[in-house]
PDB file of N, CA and C in Angstrom:
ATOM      1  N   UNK A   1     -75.749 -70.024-112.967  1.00  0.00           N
ATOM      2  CA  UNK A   1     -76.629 -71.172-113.028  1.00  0.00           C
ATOM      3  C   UNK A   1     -76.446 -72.047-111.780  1.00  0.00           C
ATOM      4  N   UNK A   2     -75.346 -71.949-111.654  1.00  0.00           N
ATOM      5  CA  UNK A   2     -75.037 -73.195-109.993  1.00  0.00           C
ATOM      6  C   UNK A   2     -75.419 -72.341-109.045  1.00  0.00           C
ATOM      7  N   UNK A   3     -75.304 -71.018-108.682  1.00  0.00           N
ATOM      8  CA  UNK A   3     -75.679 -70.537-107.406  1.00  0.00           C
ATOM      9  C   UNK A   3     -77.084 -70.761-107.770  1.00  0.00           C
ATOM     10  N   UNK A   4     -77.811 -70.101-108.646  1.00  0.00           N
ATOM     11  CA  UNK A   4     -80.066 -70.383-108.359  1.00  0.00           C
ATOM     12  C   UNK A   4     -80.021 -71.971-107.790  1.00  0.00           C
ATOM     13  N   UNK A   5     -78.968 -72.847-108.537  1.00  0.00           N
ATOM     14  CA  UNK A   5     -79.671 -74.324-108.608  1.00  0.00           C
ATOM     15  C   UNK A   5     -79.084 -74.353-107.233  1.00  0.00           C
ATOM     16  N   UNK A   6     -77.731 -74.025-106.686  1.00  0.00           N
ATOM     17  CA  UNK A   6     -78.035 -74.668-105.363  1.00  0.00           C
ATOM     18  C   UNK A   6     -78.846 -74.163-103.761  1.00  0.00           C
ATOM     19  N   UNK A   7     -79.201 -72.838-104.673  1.00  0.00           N
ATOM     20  CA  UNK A   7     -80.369 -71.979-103.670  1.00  0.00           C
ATOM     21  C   UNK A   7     -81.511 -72.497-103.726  1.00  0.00           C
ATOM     22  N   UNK A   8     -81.974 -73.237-104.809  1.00  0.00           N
ATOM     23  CA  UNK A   8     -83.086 -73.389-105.453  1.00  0.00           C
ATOM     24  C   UNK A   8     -84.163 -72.288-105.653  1.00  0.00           C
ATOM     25  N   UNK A   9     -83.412 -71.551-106.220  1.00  0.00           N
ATOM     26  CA  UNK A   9     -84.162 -70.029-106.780  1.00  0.00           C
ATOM     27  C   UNK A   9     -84.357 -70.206-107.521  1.00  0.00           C
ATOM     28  N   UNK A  10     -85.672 -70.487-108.022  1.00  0.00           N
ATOM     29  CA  UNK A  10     -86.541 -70.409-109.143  1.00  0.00           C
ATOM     30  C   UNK A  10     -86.919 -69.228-110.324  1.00  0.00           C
ATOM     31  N   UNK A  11     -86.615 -68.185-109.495  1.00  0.00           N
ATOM     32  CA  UNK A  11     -87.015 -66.777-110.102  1.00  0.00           C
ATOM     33  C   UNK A  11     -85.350 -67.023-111.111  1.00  0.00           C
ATOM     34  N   UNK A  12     -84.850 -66.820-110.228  1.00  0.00           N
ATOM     35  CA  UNK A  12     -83.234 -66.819-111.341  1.00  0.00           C
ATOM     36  C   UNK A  12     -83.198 -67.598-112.249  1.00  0.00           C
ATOM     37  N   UNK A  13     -83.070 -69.071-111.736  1.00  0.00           N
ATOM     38  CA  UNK A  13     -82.960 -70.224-113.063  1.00  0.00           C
ATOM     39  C   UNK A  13     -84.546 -69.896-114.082  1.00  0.00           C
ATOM     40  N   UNK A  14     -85.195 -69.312-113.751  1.00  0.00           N
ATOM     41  CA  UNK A  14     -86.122 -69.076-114.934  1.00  0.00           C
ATOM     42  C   UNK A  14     -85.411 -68.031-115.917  1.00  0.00           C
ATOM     43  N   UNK A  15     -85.245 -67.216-115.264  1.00  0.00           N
ATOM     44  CA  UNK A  15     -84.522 -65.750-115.664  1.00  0.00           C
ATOM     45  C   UNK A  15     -83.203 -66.600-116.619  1.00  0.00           C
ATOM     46  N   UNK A  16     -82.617 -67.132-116.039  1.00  0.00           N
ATOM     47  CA  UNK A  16     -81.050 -67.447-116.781  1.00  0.00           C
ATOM     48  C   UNK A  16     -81.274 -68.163-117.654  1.00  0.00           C
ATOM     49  N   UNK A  17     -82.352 -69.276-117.885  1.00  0.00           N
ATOM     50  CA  UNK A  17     -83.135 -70.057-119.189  1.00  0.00           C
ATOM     51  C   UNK A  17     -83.612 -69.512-120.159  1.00  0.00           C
ATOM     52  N   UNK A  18     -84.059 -68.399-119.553  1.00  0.00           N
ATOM     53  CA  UNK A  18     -85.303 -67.716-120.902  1.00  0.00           C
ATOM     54  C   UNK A  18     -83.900 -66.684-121.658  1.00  0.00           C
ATOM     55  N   UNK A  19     -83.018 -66.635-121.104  1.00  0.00           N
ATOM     56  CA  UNK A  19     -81.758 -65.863-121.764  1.00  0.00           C
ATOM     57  C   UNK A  19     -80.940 -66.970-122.359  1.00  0.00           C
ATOM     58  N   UNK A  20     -81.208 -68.586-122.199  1.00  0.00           N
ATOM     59  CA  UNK A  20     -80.838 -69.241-122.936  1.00  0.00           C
ATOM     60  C   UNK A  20     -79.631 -69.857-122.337  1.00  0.00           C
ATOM     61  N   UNK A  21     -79.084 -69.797-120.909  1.00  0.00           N
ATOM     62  CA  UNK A  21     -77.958 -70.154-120.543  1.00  0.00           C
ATOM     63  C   UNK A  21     -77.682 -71.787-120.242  1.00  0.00           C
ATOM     64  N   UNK A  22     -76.424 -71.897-120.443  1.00  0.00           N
ATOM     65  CA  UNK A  22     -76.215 -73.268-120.339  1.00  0.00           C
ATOM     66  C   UNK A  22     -76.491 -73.809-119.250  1.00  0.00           C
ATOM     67  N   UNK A  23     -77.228 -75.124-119.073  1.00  0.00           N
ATOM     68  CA  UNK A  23     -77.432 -76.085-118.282  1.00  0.00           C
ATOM     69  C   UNK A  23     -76.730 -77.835-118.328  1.00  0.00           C
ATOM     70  N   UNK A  24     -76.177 -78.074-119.199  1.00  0.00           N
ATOM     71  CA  UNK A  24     -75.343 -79.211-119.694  1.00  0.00           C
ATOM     72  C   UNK A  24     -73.587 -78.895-119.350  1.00  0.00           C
ATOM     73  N   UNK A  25     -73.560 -78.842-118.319  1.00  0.00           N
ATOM     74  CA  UNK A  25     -71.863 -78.095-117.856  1.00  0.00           C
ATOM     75  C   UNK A  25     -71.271 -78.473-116.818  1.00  0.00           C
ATOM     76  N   UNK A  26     -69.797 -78.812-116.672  1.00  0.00           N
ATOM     77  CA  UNK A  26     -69.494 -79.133-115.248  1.00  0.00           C
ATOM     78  C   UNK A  26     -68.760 -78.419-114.693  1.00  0.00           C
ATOM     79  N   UNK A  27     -68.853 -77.877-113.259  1.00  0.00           N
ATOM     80  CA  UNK A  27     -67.818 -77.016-112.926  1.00  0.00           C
ATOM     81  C   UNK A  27     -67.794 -77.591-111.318  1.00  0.00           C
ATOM     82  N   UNK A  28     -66.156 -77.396-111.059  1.00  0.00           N
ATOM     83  CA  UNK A  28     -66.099 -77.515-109.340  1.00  0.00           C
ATOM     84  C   UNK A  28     -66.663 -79.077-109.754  1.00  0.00           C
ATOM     85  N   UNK A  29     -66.463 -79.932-110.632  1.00  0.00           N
ATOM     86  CA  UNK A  29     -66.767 -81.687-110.429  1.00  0.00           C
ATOM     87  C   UNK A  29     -68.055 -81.690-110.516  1.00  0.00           C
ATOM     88  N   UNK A  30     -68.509 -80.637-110.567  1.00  0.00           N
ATOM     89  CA  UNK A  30     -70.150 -81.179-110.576  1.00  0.00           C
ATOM     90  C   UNK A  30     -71.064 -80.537-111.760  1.00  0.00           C
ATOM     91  N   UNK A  31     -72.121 -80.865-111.380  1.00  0.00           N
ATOM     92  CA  UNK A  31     -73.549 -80.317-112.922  1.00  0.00           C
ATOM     93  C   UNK A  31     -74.749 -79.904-112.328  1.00  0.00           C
ATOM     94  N   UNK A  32     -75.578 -79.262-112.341  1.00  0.00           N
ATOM     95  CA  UNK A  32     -76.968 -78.713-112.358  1.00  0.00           C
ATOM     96  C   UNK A  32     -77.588 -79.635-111.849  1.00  0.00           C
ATOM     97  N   UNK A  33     -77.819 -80.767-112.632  1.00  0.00           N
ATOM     98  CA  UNK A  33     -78.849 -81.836-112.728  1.00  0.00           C
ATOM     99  C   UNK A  33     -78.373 -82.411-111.279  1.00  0.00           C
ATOM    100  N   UNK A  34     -76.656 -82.494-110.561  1.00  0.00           N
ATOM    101  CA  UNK A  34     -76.561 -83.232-109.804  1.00  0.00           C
ATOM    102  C   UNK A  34     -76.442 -82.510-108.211  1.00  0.00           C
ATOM    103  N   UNK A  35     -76.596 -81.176-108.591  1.00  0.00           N
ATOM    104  CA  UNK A  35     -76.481 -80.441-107.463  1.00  0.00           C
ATOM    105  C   UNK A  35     -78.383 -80.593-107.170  1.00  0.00           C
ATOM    106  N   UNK A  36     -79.258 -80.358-107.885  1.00  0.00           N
ATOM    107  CA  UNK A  36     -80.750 -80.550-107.996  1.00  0.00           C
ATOM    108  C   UNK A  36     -81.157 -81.867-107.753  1.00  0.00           C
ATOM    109  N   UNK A  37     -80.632 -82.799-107.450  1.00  0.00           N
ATOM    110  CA  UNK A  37     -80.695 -83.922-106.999  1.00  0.00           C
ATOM    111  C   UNK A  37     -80.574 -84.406-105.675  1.00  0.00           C
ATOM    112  N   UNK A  38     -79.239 -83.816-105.436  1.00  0.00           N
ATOM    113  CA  UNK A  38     -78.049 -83.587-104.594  1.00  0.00           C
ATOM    114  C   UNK A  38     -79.329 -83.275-102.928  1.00  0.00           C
ATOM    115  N   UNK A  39     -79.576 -82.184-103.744  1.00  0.00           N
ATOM    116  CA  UNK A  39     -80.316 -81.468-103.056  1.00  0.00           C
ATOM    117  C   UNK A  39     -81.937 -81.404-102.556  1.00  0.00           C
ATOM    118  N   UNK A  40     -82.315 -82.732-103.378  1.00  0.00           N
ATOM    119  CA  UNK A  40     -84.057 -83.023-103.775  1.00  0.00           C
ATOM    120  C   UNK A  40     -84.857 -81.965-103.628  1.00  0.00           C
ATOM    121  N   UNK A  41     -84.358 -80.824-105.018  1.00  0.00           N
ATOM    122  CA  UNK A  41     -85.248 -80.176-105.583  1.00  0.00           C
ATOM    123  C   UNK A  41     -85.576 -80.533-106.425  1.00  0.00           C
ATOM    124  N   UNK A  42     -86.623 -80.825-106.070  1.00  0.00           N
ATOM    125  CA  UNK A  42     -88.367 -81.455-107.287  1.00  0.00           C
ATOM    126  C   UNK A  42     -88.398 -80.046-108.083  1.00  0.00           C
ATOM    127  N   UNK A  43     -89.072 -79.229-107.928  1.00  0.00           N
ATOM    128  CA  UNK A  43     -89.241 -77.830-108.721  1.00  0.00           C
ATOM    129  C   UNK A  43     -87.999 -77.687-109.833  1.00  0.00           C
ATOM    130  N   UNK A  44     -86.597 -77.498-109.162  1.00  0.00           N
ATOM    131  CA  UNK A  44     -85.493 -77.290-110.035  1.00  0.00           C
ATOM    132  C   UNK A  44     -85.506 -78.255-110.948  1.00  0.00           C
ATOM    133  N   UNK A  45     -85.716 -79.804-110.386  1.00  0.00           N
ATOM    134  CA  UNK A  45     -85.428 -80.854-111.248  1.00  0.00           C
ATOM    135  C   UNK A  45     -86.645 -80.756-112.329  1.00  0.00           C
ATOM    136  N   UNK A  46     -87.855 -80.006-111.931  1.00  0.00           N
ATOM    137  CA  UNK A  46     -88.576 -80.445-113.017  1.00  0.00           C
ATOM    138  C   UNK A  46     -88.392 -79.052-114.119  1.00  0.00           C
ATOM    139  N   UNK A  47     -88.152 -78.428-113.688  1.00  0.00           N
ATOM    140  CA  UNK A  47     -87.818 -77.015-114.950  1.00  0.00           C
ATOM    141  C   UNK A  47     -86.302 -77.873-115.375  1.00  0.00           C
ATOM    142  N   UNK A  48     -85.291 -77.939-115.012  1.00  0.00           N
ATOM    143  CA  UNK A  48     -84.122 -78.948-115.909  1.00  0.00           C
ATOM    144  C   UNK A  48     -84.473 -79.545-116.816  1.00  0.00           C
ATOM    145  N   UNK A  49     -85.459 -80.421-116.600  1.00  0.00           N
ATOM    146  CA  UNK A  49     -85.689 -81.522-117.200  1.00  0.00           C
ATOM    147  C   UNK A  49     -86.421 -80.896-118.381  1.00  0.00           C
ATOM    148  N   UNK A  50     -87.664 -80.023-117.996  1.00  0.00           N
ATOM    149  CA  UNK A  50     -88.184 -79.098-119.127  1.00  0.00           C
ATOM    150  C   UNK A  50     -87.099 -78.219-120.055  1.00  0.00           C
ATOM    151  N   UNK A  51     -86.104 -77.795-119.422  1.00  0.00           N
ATOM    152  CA  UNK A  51     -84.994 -77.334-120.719  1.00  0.00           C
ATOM    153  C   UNK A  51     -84.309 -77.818-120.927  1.00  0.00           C
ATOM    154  N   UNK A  52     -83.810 -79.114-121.072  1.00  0.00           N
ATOM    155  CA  UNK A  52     -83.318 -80.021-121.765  1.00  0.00           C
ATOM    156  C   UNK A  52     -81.800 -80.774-121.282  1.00  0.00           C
ATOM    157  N   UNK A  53     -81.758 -80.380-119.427  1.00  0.00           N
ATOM    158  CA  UNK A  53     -81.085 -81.291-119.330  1.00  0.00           C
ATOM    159  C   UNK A  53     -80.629 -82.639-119.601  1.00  0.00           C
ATOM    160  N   UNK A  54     -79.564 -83.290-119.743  1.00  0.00           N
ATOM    161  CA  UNK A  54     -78.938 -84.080-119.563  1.00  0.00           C
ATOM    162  C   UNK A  54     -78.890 -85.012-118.325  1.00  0.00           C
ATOM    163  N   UNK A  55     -80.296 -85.785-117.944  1.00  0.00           N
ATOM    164  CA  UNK A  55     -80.496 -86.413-116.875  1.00  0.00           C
ATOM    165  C   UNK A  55     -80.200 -88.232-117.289  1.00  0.00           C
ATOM    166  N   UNK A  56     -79.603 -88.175-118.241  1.00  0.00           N
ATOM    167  CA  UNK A  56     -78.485 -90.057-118.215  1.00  0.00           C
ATOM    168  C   UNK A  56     -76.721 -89.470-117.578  1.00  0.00           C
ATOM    169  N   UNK A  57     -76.481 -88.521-117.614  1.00  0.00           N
ATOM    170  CA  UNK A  57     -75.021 -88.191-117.149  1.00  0.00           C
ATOM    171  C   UNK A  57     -74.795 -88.984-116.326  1.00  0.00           C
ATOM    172  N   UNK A  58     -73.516 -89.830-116.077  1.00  0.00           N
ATOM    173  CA  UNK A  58     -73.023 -89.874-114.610  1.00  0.00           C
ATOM    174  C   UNK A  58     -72.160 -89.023-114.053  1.00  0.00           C
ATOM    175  N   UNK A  59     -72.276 -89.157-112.826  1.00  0.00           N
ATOM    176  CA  UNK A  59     -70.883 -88.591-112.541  1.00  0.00           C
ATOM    177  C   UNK A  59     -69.528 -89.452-112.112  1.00  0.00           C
ATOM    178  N   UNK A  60     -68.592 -88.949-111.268  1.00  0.00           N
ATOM    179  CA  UNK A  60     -67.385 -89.860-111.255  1.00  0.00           C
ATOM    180  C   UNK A  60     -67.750 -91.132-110.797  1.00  0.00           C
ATOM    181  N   UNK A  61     -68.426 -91.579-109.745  1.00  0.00           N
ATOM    182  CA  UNK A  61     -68.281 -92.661-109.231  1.00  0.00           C
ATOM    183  C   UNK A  61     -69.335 -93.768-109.761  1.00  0.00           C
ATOM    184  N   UNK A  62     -70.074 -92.740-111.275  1.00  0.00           N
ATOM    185  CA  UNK A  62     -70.649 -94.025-112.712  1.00  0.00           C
ATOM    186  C   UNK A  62     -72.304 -93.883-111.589  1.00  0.00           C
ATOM    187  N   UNK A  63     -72.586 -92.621-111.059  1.00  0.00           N
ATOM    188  CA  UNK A  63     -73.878 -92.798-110.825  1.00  0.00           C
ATOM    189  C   UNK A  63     -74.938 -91.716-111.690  1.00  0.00           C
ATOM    190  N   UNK A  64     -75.891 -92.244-112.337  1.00  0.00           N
ATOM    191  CA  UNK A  64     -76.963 -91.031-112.959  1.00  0.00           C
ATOM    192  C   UNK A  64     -77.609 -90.252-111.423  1.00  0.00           C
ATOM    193  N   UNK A  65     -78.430 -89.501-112.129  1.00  0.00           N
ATOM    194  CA  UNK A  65     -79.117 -88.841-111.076  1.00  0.00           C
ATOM    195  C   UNK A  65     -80.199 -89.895-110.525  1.00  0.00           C
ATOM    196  N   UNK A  66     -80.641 -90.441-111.449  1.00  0.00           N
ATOM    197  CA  UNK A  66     -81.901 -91.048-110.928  1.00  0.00           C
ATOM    198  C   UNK A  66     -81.117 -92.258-109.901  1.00  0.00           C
ATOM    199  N   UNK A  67     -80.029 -92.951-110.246  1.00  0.00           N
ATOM    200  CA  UNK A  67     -79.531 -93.569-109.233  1.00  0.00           C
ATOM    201  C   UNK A  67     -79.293 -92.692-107.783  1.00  0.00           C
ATOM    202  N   UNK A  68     -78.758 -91.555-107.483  1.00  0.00           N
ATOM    203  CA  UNK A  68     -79.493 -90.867-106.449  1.00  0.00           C
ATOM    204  C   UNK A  68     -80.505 -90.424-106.260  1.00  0.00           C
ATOM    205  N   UNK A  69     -81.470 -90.286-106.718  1.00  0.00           N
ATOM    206  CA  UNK A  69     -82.652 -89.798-106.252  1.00  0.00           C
ATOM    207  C   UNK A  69     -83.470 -91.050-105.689  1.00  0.00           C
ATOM    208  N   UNK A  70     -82.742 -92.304-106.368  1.00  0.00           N
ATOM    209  CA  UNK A  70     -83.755 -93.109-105.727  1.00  0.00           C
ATOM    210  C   UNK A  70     -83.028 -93.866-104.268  1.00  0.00           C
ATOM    211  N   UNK A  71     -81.220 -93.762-104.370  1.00  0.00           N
ATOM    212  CA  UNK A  71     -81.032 -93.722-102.951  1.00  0.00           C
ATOM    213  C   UNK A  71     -81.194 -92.767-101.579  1.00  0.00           C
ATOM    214  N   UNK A  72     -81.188 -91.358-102.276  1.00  0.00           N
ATOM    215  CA  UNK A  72     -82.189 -91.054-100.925  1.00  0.00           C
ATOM    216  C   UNK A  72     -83.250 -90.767-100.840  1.00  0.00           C
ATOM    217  N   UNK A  73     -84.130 -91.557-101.773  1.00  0.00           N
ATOM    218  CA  UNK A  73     -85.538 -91.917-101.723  1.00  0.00           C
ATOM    219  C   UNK A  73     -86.236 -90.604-101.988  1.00  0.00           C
ATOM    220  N   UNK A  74     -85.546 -89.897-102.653  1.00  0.00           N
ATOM    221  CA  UNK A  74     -86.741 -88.832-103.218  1.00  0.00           C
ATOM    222  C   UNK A  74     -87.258 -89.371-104.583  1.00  0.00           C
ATOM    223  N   UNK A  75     -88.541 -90.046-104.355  1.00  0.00           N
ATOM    224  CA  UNK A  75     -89.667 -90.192-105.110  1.00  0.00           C
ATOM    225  C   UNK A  75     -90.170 -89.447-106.162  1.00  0.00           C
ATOM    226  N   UNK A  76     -90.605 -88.468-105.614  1.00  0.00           N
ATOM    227  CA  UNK A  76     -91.198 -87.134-107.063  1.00  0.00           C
ATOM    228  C   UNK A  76     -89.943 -86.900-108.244  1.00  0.00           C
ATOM    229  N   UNK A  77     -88.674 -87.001-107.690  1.00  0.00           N
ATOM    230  CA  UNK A  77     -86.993 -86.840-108.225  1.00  0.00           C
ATOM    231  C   UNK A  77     -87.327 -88.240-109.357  1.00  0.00           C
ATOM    232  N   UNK A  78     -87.371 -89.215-108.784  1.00  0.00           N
ATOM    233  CA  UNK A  78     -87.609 -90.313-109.764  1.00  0.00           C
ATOM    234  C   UNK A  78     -88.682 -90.386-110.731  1.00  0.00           C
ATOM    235  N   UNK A  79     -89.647 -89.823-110.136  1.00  0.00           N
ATOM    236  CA  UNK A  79     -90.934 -90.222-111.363  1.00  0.00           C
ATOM    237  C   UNK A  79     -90.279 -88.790-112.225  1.00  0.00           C
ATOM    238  N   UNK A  80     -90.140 -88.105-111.403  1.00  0.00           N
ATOM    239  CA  UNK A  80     -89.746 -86.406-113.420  1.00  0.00           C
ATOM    240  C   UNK A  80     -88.776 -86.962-114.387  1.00  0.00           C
ATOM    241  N   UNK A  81     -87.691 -88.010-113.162  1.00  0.00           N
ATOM    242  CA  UNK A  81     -86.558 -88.799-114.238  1.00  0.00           C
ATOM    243  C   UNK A  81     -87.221 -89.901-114.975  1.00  0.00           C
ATOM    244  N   UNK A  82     -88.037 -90.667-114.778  1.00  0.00           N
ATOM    245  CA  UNK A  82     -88.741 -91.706-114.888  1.00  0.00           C
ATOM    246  C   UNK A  82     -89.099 -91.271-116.399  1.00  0.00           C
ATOM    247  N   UNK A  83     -90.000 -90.337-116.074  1.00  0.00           N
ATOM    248  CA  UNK A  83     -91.138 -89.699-117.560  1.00  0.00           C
ATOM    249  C   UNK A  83     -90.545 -89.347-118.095  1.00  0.00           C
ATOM    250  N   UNK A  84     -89.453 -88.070-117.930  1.00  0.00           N
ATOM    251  CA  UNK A  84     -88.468 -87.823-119.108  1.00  0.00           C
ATOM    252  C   UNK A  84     -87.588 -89.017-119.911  1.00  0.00           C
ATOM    253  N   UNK A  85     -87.451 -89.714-118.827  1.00  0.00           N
ATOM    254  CA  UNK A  85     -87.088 -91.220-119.802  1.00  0.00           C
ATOM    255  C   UNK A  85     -87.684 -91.721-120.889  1.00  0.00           C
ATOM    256  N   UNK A  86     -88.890 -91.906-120.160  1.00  0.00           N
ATOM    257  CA  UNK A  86     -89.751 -92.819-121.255  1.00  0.00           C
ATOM    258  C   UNK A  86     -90.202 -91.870-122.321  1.00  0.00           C
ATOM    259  N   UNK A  87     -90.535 -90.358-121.949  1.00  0.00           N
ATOM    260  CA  UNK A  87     -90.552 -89.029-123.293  1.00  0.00           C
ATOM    261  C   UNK A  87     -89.972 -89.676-124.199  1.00  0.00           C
ATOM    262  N   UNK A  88     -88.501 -89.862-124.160  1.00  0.00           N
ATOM    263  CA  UNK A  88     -87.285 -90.052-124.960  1.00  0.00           C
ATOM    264  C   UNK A  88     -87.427 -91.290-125.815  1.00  0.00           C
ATOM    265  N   UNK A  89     -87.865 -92.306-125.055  1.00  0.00           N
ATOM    266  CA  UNK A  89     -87.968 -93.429-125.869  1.00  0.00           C
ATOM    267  C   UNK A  89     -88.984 -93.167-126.764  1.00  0.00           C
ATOM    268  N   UNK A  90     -90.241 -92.523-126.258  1.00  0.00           N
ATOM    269  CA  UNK A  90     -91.134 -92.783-127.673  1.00  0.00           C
ATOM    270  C   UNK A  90     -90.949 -91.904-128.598  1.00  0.00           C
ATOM    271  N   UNK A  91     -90.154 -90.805-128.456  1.00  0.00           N
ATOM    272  CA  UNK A  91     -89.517 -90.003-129.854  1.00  0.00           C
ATOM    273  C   UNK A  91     -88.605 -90.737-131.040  1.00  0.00           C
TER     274      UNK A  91
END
């Protein structure tokens, strides 16, 4: 799961989802959601978000993703975090 997400191979992380693999995990200090951030993949971040990442996590230094995405100003990163937010609230 960490090598597609930090290739941003799409074909794989589809492949490793539809087999059901974990995406809520930390390894090497880090998570999916924050390497896809990390990295401002929009595409990755928005299939995550469609299987049910965990995009309130922080990590060590108490930051969510969307607190990076909006310091290095990846935009599209914020609005997929944005909507999945507000998804949540109206459930």
């Amino acid at each position: 799961m960490l090598a597609a997400v930090k290739k941003g191979d799409l074909a794989n992380l589809h492949r490793l989802l539809k087999i059901n693999a974990a995406i809520n995990f930390t390894e090497d200090d880090t998570m999916p959601v924050f390497i896809a951030v990390e990295k401002g993949y929009t595409d990755v971040m928005q299939i995550l978000v469609h299987h049910g990442v965990d995009f309130r996590v922080k990590n060590a230094a108490g930051e969510a993703p969307m607190d990076i995405a909006l310091a290095k100003g990846y935009t599209r990163i914020a609005e997929i975090l944005f909507h999945a937010s507000e998804q949540l609230k109206g459930n």
